[in-house]
Each structure stands twice: as structure tokens, then as C-alpha cells.
Protein backbone atom coordinates (compact mmCIF):
# COMPACT_ATOMS: atom_id res chain seq x y z
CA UNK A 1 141.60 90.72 72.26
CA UNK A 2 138.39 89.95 75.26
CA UNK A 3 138.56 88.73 78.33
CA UNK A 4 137.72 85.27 78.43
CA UNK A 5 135.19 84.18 81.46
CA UNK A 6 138.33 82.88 83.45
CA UNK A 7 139.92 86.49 83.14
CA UNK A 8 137.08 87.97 84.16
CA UNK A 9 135.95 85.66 87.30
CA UNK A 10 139.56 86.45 88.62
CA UNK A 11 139.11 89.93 88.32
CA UNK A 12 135.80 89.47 90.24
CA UNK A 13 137.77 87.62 92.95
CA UNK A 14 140.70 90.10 92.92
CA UNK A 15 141.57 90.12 96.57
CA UNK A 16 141.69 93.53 98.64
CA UNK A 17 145.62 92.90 98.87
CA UNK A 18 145.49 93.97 94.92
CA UNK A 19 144.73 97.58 96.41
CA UNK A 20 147.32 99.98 96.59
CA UNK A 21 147.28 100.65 100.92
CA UNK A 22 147.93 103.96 100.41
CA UNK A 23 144.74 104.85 97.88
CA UNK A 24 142.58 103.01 100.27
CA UNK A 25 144.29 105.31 103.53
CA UNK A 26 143.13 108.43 100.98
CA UNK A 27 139.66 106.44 100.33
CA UNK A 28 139.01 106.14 104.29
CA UNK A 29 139.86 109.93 105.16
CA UNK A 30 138.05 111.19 102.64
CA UNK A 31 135.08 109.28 103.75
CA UNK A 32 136.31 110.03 107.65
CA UNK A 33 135.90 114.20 105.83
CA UNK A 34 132.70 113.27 104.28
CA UNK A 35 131.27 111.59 107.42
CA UNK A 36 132.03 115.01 109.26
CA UNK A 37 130.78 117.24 106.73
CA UNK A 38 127.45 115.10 107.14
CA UNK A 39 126.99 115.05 110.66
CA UNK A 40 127.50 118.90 110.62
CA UNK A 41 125.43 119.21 107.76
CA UNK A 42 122.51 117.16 109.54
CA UNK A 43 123.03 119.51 112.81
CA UNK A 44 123.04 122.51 110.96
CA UNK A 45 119.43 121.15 109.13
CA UNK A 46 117.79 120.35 112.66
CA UNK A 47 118.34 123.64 114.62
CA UNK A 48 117.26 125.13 110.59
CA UNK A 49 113.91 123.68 111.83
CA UNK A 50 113.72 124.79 114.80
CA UNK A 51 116.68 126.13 117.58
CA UNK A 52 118.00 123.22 119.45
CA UNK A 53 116.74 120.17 117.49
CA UNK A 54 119.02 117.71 117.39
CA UNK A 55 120.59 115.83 114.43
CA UNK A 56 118.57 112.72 115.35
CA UNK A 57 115.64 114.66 114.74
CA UNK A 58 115.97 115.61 111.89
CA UNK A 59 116.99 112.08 110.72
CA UNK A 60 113.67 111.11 111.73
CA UNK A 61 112.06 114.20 109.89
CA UNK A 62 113.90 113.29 107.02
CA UNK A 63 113.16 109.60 107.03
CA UNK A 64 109.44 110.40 107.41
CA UNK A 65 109.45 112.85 104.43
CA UNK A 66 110.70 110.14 102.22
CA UNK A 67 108.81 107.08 103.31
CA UNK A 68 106.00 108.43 104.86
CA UNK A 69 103.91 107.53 108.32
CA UNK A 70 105.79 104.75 109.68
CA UNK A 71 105.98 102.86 113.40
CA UNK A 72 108.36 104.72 115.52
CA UNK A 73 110.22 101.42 115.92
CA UNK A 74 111.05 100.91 112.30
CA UNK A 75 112.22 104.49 111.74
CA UNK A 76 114.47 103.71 114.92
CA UNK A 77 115.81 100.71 113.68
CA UNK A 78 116.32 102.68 109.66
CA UNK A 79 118.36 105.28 111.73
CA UNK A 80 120.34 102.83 114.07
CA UNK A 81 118.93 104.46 117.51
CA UNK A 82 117.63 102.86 120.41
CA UNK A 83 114.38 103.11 121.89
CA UNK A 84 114.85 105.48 124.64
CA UNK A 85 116.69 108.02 122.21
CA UNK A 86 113.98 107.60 119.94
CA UNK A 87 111.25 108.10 122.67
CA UNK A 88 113.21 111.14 123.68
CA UNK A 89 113.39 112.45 120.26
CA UNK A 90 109.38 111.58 119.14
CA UNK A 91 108.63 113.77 122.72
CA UNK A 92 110.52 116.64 121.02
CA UNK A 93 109.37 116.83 117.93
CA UNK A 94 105.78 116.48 118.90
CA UNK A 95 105.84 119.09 121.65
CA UNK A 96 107.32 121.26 118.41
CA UNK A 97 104.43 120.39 116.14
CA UNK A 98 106.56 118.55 113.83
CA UNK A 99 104.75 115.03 114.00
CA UNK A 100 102.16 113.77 114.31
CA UNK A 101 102.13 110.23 116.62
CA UNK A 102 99.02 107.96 117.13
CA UNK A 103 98.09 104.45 117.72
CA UNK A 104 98.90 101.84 115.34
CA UNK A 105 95.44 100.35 114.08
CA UNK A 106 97.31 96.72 114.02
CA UNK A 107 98.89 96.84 117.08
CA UNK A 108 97.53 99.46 119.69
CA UNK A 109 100.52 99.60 121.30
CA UNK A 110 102.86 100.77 118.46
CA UNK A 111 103.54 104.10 117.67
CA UNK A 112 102.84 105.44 114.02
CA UNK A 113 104.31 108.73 113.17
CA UNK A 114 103.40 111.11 110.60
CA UNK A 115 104.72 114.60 109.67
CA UNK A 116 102.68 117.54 110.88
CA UNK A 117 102.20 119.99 107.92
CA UNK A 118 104.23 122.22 110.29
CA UNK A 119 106.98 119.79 110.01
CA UNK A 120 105.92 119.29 106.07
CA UNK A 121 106.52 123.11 105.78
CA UNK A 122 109.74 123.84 107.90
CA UNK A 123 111.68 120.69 106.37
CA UNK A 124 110.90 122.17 102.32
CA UNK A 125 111.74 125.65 103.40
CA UNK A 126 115.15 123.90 105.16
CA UNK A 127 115.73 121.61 102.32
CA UNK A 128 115.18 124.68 99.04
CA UNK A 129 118.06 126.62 101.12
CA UNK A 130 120.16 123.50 101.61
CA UNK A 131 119.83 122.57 98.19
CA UNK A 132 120.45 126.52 96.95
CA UNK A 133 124.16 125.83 98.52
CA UNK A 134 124.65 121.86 97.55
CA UNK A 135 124.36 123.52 93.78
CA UNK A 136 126.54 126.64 94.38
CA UNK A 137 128.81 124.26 95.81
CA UNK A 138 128.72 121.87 92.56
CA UNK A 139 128.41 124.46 89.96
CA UNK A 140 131.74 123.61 88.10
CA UNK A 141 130.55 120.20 87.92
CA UNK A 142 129.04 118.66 84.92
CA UNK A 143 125.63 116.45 85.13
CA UNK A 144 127.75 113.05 84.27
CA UNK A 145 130.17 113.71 86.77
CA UNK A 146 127.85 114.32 89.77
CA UNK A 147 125.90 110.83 87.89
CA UNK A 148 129.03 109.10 88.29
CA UNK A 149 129.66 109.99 91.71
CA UNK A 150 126.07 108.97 92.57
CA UNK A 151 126.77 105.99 90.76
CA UNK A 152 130.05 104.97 92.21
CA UNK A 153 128.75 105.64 95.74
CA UNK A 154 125.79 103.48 95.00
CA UNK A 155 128.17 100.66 94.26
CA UNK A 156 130.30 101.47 97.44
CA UNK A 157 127.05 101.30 99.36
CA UNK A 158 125.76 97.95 97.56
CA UNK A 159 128.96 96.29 98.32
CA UNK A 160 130.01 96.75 102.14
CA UNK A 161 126.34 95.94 102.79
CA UNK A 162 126.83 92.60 100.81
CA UNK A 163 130.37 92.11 102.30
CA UNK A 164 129.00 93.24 105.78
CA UNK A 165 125.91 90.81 105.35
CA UNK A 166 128.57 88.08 103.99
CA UNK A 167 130.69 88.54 107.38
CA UNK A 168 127.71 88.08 109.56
């Protein structure tokens, strides 16, 4: 027996009422858990770099390790900070050798930042002994389960930014 196209639309539309209250309660403090874990996590990995750098920081180290040289603007607006925390934050990690900042070629008065190899250096060293622990940590875990948690959390993602973008 299949679903017919009417079945299926319904289940699309299944309203969050259909949720059992008390597995979305366990859903939210797990995430509140998770959320806490992180920001530790991401405290920890800054003063890892270098004593007293801040979690912010190390947000921006990380978001210039992935994407590359980028206007200090746009990796303020990835990271949800404002301009004056950013500004604060650039200062630090330049006086630590950590990035590199120069003049946008398009726009003189942007900012474009760029890891140091310093900063290259310190955040791989960071990230090999992070990672060491993220697989002790998951070592009774198969492959397909840590997939389908990666999955599942990419479809969490994908849909409160479509229901948050929907809302606005």
C-alpha cells in the first residue's frame, strides 16, 4: 500500500501541534546542553591559541580558515557581532600576529583580513588536539551514525532558517 500525493502533502503540512510537547522540551535542552558545550568548547579553543583570547576570536579565526581573506564587515555580520566588538577583536588578534588586515583594493576604506601563518599554525596545532578528543569522545560510534547525526542536524539547520526566513 503507498502513500498517495494527498497523504503525503498532509504529512508535509503536519502542524507542530502533531509533536509530542514533551519530546520537543527534551529536543530544546538538549540543544540548550549542546549550545553550552559549544560556547565552552569555543573558549577553551581561543585561550588554546593564545592566553586570554576570547571566544569571538576565535570565531573569526575559524571563519577565516574556512573561507579565506574576507572584509572584516562580512565576517562580522557571518558571526552576528557588531562593529565595535569586531574592531575590538581585529585589534587583538593583530597585535597577536594572528591576522593579517589591509586595505580593501575596491573600497579603500574596508578592511580585508587574512590569517597570519602564525595564526595558520596555532589554529591546526589547536584544531589536531581538538579533534584527538572529538574522536575519543565518539569512538563507540559507528561512521553512519555520526552521518546521520550530521545529516539530521543539517535538516534542523535548513529548516528554522527557512521557517525563520518565512516569519520575517
Amino acid at each position: 500500500m503507498s502513500a498517495t500525493a494527498t497523504d503525503v502533502e498532509q504529512a508535509e503540512r503536519r502542524e507542530v501541534t502533531d509533536l509530542d510537547p514533551e519530546v520537543v522540551r527534551d529536543l530544546e535542552h538538549q540543544f540548550f546542553v549542546l549550545l553550552r558545550r559549544l560556547r565552552r568548547n569555543l573558549a577553551e579553543r581561543g585561550h588554546a591559541v593564545a592566553p586570554g583570547l576570547s571566544a569571538l576570536a576565535y570565531g573569526v579565526l575559524d571563519q577565516l580558515a574556512r573561507d579565506g581573506a574576507a572584509r572584516a564587515a562580512e565576517v562580522a555580520c557571518v558571526l552576528g557581532v557588531d562593529k565595535g566588538a569586531m574592531s575590538r577583536t581585529v585589534h587583538q588578534l593583530v597585535e597577536l600576529g594572528l591576522v593579517e588586515r589591509s586595505s580593501d583594493p575596491d573600497d579603500a576604506r574596508a578592511l580585508v583580513l587574512e590569517l597570519s601563518a602564525h595564526g595558520r599554525d596555532r589554529l591546526r596545532e589547536v584544531g589536531l588536539q581538538r579533534h584527538a578528543i572529538f574522536l575519543r569522545a565518539m569512538s563507540e560510534w559507528t561512521s553512519d551514525e555520526v552521518a546521520d547525526l550530521a545529516a539530521t542536524l543539517g535538516r534542523y539547520n535548513a529548516d528554522i532558517e527557512a521557517a525563520l526566513a518565512a516569519a520575517r
